[in-house]
Protein backbone atom coordinates (compact mmCIF):
# COMPACT_ATOMS: atom_id res chain seq x y z
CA UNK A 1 6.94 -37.72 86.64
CA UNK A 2 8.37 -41.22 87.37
CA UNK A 3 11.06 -42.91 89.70
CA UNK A 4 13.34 -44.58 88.66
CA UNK A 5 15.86 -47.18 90.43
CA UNK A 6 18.90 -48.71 89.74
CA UNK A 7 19.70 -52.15 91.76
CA UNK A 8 23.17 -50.26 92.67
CA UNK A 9 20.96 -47.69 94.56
CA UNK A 10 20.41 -44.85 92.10
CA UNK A 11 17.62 -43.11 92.19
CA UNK A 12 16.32 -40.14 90.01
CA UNK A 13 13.12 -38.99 88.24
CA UNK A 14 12.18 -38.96 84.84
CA UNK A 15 9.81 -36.34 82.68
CA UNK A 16 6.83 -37.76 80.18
CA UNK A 17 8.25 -38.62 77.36
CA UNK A 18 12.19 -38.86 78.37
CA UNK A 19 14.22 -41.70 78.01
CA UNK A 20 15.79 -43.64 80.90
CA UNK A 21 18.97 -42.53 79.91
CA UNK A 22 18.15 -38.56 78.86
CA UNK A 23 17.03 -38.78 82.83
CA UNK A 24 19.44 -40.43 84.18
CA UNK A 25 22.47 -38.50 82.79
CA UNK A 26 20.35 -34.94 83.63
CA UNK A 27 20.77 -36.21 87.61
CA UNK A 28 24.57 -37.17 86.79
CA UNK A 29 24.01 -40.70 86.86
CA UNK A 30 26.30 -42.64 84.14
CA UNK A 31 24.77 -45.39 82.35
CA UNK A 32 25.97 -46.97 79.69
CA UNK A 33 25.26 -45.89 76.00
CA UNK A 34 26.85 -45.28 72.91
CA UNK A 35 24.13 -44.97 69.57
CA UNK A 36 21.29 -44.01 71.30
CA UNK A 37 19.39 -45.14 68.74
CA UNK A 38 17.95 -48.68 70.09
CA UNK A 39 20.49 -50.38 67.97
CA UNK A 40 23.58 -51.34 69.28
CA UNK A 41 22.21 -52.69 72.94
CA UNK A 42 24.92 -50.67 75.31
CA UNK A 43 22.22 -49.18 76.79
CA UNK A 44 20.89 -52.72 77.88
CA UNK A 45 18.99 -53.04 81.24
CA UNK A 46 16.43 -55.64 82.58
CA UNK A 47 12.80 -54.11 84.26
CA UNK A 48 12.55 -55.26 87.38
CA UNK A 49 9.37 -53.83 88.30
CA UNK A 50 6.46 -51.15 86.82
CA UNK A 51 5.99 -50.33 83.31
CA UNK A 52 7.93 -48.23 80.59
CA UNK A 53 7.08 -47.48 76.78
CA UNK A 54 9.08 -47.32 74.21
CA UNK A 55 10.11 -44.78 72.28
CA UNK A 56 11.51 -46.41 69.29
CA UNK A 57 12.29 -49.86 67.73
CA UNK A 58 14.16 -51.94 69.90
CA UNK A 59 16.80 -53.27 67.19
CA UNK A 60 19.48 -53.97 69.09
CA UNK A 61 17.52 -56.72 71.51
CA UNK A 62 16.49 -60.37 70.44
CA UNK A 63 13.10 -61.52 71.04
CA UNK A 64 14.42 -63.42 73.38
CA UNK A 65 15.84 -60.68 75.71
CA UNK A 66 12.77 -58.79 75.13
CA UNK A 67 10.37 -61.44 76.50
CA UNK A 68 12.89 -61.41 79.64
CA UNK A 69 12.31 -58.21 80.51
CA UNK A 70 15.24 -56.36 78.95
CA UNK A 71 14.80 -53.15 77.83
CA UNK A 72 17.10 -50.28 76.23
CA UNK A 73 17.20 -46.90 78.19
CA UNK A 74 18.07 -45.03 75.32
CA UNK A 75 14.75 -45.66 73.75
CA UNK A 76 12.49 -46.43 76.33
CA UNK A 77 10.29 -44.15 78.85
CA UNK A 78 8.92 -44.82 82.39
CA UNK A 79 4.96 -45.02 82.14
CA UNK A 80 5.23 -45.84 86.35
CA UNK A 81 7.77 -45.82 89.03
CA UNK A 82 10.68 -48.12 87.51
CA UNK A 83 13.32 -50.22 89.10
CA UNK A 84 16.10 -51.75 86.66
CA UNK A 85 19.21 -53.50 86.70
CA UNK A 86 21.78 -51.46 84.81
CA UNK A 87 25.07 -51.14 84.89
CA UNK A 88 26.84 -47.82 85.99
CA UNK A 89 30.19 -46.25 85.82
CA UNK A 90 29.95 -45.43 89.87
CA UNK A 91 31.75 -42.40 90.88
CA UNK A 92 33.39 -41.91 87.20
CA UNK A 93 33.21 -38.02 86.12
CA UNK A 94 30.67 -37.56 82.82
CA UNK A 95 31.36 -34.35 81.04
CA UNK A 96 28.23 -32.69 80.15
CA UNK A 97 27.57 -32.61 76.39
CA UNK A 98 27.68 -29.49 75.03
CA UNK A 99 27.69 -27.65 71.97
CA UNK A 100 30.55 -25.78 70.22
CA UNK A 101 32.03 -24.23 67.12
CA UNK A 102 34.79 -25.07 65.67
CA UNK A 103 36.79 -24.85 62.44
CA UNK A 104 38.60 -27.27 59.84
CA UNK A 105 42.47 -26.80 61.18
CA UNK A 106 43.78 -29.35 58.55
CA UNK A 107 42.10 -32.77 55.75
CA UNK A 108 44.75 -35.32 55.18
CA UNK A 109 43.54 -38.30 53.22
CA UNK A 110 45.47 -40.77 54.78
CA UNK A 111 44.13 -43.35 52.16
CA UNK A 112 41.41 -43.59 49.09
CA UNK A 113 38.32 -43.86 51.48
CA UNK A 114 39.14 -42.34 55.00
CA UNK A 115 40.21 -38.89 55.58
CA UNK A 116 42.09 -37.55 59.01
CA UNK A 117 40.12 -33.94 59.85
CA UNK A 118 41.31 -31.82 62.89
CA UNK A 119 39.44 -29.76 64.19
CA UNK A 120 40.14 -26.68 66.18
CA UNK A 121 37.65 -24.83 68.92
CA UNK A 122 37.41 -21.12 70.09
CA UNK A 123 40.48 -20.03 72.32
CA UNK A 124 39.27 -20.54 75.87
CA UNK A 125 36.67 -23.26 74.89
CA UNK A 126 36.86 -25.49 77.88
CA UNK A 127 36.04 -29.29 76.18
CA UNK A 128 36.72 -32.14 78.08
CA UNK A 129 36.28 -36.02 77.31
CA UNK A 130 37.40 -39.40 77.97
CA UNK A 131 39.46 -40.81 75.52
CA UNK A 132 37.47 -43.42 73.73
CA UNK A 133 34.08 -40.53 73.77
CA UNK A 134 32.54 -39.23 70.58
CA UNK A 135 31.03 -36.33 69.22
CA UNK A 136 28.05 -35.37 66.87
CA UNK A 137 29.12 -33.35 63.65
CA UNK A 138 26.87 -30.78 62.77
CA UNK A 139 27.35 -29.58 59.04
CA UNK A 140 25.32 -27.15 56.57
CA UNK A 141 21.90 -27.49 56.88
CA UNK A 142 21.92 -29.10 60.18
CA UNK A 143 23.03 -32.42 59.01
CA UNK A 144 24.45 -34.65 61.90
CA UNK A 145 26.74 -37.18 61.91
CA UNK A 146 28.87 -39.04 65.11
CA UNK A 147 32.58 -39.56 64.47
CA UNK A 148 34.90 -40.79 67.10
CA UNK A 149 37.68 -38.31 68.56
CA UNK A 150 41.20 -40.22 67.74
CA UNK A 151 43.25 -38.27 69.91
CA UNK A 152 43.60 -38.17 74.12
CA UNK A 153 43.05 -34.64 75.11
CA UNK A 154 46.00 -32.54 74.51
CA UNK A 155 47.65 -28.94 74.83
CA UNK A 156 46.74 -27.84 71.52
CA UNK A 157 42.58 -28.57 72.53
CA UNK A 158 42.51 -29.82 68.84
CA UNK A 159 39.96 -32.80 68.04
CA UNK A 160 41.00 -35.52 65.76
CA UNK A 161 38.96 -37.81 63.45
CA UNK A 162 39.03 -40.44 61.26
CA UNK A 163 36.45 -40.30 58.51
CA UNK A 164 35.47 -43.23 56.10
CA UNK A 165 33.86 -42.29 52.82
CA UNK A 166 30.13 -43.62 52.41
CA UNK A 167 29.13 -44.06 49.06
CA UNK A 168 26.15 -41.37 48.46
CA UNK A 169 26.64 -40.45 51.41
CA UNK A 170 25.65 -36.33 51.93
CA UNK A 171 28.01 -36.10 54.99
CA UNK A 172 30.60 -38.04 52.47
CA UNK A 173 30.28 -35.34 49.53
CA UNK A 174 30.83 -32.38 52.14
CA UNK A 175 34.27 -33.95 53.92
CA UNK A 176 35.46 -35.64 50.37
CA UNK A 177 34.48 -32.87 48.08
CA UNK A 178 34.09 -29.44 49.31
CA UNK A 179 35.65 -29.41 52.69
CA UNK A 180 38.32 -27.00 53.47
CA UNK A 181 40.44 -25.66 56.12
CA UNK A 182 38.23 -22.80 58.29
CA UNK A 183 35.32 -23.64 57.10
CA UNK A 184 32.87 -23.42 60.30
CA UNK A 185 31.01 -25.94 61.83
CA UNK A 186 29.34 -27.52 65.41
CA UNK A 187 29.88 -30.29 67.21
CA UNK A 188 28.21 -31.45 70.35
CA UNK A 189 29.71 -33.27 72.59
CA UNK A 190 31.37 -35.51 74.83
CA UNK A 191 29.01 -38.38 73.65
CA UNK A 192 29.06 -42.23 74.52
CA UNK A 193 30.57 -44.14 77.58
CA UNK A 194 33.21 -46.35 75.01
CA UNK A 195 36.07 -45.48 77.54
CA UNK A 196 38.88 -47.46 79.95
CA UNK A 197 38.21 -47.78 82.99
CA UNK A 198 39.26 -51.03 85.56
CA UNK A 199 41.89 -52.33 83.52
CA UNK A 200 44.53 -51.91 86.10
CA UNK A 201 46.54 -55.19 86.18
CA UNK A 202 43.98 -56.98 83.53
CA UNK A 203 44.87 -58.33 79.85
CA UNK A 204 43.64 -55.17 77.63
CA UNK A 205 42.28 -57.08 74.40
CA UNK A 206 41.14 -53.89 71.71
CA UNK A 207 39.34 -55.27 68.31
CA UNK A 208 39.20 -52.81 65.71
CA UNK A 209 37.86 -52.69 61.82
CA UNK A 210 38.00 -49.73 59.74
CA UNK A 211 37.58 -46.44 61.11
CA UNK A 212 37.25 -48.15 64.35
CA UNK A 213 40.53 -48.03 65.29
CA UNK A 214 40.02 -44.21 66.01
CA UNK A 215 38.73 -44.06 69.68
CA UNK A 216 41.52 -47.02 69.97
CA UNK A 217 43.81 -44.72 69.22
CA UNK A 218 42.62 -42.34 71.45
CA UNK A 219 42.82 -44.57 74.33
CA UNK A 220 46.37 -45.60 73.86
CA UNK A 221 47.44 -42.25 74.06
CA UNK A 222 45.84 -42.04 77.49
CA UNK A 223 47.19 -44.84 78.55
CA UNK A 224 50.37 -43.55 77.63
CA UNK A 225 49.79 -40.62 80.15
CA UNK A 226 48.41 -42.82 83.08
CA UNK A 227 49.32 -43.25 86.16
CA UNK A 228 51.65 -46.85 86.34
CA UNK A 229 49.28 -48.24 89.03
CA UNK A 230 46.35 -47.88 86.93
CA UNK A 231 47.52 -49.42 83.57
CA UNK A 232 46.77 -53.29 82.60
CA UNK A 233 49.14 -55.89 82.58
CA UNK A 234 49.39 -56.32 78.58
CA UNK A 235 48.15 -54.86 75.87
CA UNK A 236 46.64 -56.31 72.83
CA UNK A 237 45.21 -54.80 69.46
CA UNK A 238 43.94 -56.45 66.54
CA UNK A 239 42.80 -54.60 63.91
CA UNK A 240 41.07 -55.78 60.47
CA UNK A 241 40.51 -54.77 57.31
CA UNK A 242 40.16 -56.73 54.03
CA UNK A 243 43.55 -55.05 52.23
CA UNK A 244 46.51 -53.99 53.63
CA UNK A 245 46.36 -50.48 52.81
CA UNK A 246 42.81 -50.52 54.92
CA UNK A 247 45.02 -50.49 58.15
CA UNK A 248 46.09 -46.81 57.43
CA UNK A 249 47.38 -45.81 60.57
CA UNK A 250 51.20 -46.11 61.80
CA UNK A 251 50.97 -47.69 64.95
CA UNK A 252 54.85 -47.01 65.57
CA UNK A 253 54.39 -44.02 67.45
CA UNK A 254 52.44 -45.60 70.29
CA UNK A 255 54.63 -45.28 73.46
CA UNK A 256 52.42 -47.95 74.78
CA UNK A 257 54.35 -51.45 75.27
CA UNK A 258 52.15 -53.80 72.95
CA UNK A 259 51.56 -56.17 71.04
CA UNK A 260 49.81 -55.74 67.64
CA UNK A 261 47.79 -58.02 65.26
CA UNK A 262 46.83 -57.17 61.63
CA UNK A 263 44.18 -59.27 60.38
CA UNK A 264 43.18 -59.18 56.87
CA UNK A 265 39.79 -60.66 55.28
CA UNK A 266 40.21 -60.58 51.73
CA UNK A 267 44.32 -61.22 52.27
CA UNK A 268 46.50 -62.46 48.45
CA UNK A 269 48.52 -65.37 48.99
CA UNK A 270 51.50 -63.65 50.21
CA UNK A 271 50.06 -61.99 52.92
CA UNK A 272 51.24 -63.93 56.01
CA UNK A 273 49.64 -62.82 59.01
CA UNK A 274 46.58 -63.10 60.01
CA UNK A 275 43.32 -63.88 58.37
CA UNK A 276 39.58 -63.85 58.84
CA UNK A 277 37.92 -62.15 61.89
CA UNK A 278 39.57 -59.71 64.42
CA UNK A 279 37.48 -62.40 66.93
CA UNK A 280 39.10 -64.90 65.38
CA UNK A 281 42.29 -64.07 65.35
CA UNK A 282 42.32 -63.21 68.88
CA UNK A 283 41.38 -66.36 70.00
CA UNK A 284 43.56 -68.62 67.89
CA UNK A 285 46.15 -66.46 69.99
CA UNK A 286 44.69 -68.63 73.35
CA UNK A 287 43.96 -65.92 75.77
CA UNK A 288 43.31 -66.31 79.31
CA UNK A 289 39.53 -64.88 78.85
CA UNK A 290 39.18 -64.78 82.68
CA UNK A 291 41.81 -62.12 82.98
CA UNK A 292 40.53 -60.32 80.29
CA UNK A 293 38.60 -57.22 79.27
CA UNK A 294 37.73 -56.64 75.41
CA UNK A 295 36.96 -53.06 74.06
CA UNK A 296 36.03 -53.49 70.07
CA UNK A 297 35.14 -50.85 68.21
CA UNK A 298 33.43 -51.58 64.18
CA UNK A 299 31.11 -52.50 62.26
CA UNK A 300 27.61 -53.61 63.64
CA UNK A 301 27.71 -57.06 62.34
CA UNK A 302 31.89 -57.56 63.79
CA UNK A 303 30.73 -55.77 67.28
CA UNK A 304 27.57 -58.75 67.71
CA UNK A 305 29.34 -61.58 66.57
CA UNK A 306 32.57 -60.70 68.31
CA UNK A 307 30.62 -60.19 71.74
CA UNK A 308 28.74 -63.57 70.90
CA UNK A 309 32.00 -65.48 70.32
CA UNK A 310 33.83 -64.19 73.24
CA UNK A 311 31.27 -64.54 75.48
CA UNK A 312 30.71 -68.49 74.30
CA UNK A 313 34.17 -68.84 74.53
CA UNK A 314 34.80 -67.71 78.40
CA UNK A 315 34.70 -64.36 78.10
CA UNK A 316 32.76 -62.47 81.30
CA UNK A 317 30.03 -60.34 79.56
CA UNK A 318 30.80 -57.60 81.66
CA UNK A 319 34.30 -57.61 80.75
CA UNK A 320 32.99 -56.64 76.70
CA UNK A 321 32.64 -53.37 76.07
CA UNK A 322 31.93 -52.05 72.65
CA UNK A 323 30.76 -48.67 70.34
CA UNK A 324 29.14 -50.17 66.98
CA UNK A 325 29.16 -48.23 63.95
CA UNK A 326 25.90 -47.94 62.77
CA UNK A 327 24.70 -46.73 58.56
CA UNK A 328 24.02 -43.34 58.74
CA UNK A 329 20.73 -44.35 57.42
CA UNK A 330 19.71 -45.16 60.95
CA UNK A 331 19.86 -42.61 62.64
């Protein structure tokens, strides 16, 4: 058994063979993460003394990090007594991750490749989350896949999400092909630490592509039931597909005062707003970066450069947060 140390102060132990983060959210200590997977580099922390191994490929670092001494706790182990420099949420409240069945309350295909699924769990089941958190999916024959929850918590306890068809995808031919209302599943969850949190009084930037505008949407609607005090300044949201009909979602019911930005990569001539990169477009817009915190939500490749941009451009690297989508091939 190993100690591990934070730089804040935290200190817990981890088993042979358990990740940094596995321990550290057992002893209730919040670390960033999202994939989990070594991929998308949430999970990033520098060793500042004694010696881990690691689990699995570190994708989601450069060469160059690695040869610093920066490490993902997702997918590495302490081989000694550890002390790192990560980043943690403090005194914010983690909901265990548990798992539950549910049902299929409703499929809507809000447009040819991405389908809206609710679904509904036991009467009494007590599941909490942040808005912005994930789940894991757990279909017939145990396959898993993560999908972000698109709603704030609610009354009804019902669990909205916003599913993209994958070509040969075996989660795909389940939702898009033989999916109906009932049918029982699991999920396990709350998953990931893609929420709000200091943005009281701050420029909220959110970049979006595809499906990623789901745990957007989710935060929005908490925003919309926060306390005055703790809400940012402005609110901005750009969102990107390639057509217009990939921005599927009616923002006209947010209650939230702000200011939305369609950007289009494959736009026809008489499209008219903008074009290119959600990154992009936010910048031609001339934001004060300093007052700024980004939370983008996407593809793998739009969640690295945008970070990379950002950052070059002024942008505190603190104040990006992000959940990548990653093939389901990986993980």
């Amino acid at each position: 058994m190993a100690e591990i140390v934070t730089t804040s102060g935290k200190r817990f132990n981890g088993e042979e063979g358990e990740s940094i983060l596995e321990a550290a959210l057992r002893h209730g200590v919040a670390l960033e993460y999202s994939c989990q997977t070594g991929r998308c580099s949430t999970c990033k922390a520098q060793l500042r003394a004694g010696s881990t191994i690691a689990l699995h490929d570190e994708i989601g670092l450069e060469p160059s990090e690695q040869a610093a001494g920066w490490i993902l706790t997702c997918v590495r182990t302490a081989s000694s007594d550890v002390v790192i420099q990560a980043d943690d949420l403090g005194n914010v409240r983690m909901f265990p991750a548990k798992i539950y069945p549910c049902r299929i309350h409703s499929i809507e295909h809000v447009s040819d490749d991405v389908a809206r699924v609710v679904l509904r769990l036991p009467p009494g089941a007590e599941f909490s989350y942040h808005p912005g958190q994930y789940i894991d999916v757990v279909g017939r024959g145990g396959l898993r896949r993560s999908y972000s929850i698109a709603n704030a918590p609610s009354l009804s306890g019902h669990l909205e999400l916003h599913i993209r068809r994958v070509a040969g995808g075996a989660m795909s031919e389940y939702w898009f092909g033989e999916a109906n209302e009932n049918d029982l599943l699991r999920l396990r969850g709350p998953l990931g630490t893609f929420f709000l949190r200091d943005v009281a009084d701050r420029d909220l930037v959110f970049l979006a592509t595809g499906t990623g505008i789901a745990p957007v949407k989710a935060m929005l609607e908490g925003l919309a039931g926060s306390e005055s005090e703790r809400r940012p300044s402005s609110v901005r949201l750009c969102w990107g597909g390639r057509l217009p009909q990939d921005l599927y979602w009616d923002l006209s019911g947010v209650s939230v005062e702000h200011e939305f930005v369609p950007v289009l990569s494959c736009a026809r001539p008489e499209w008219s707003g903008a074009r290119g990169h959600v990154q992009e477009a936010l910048l031609a817009l001339r934001p004060n970066l300093r007052q700024t915190v980004v939370y983008a939500c996407g593809s793998e490749v739009m969640v690295r450069d945008a970070r990379r941009t950002l950052v070059d451009a002024g942008l505190p690297e603190r104040c990006f947060h992000s959940d990548a989508f990653l093939p389901s091939g990986t993980i």
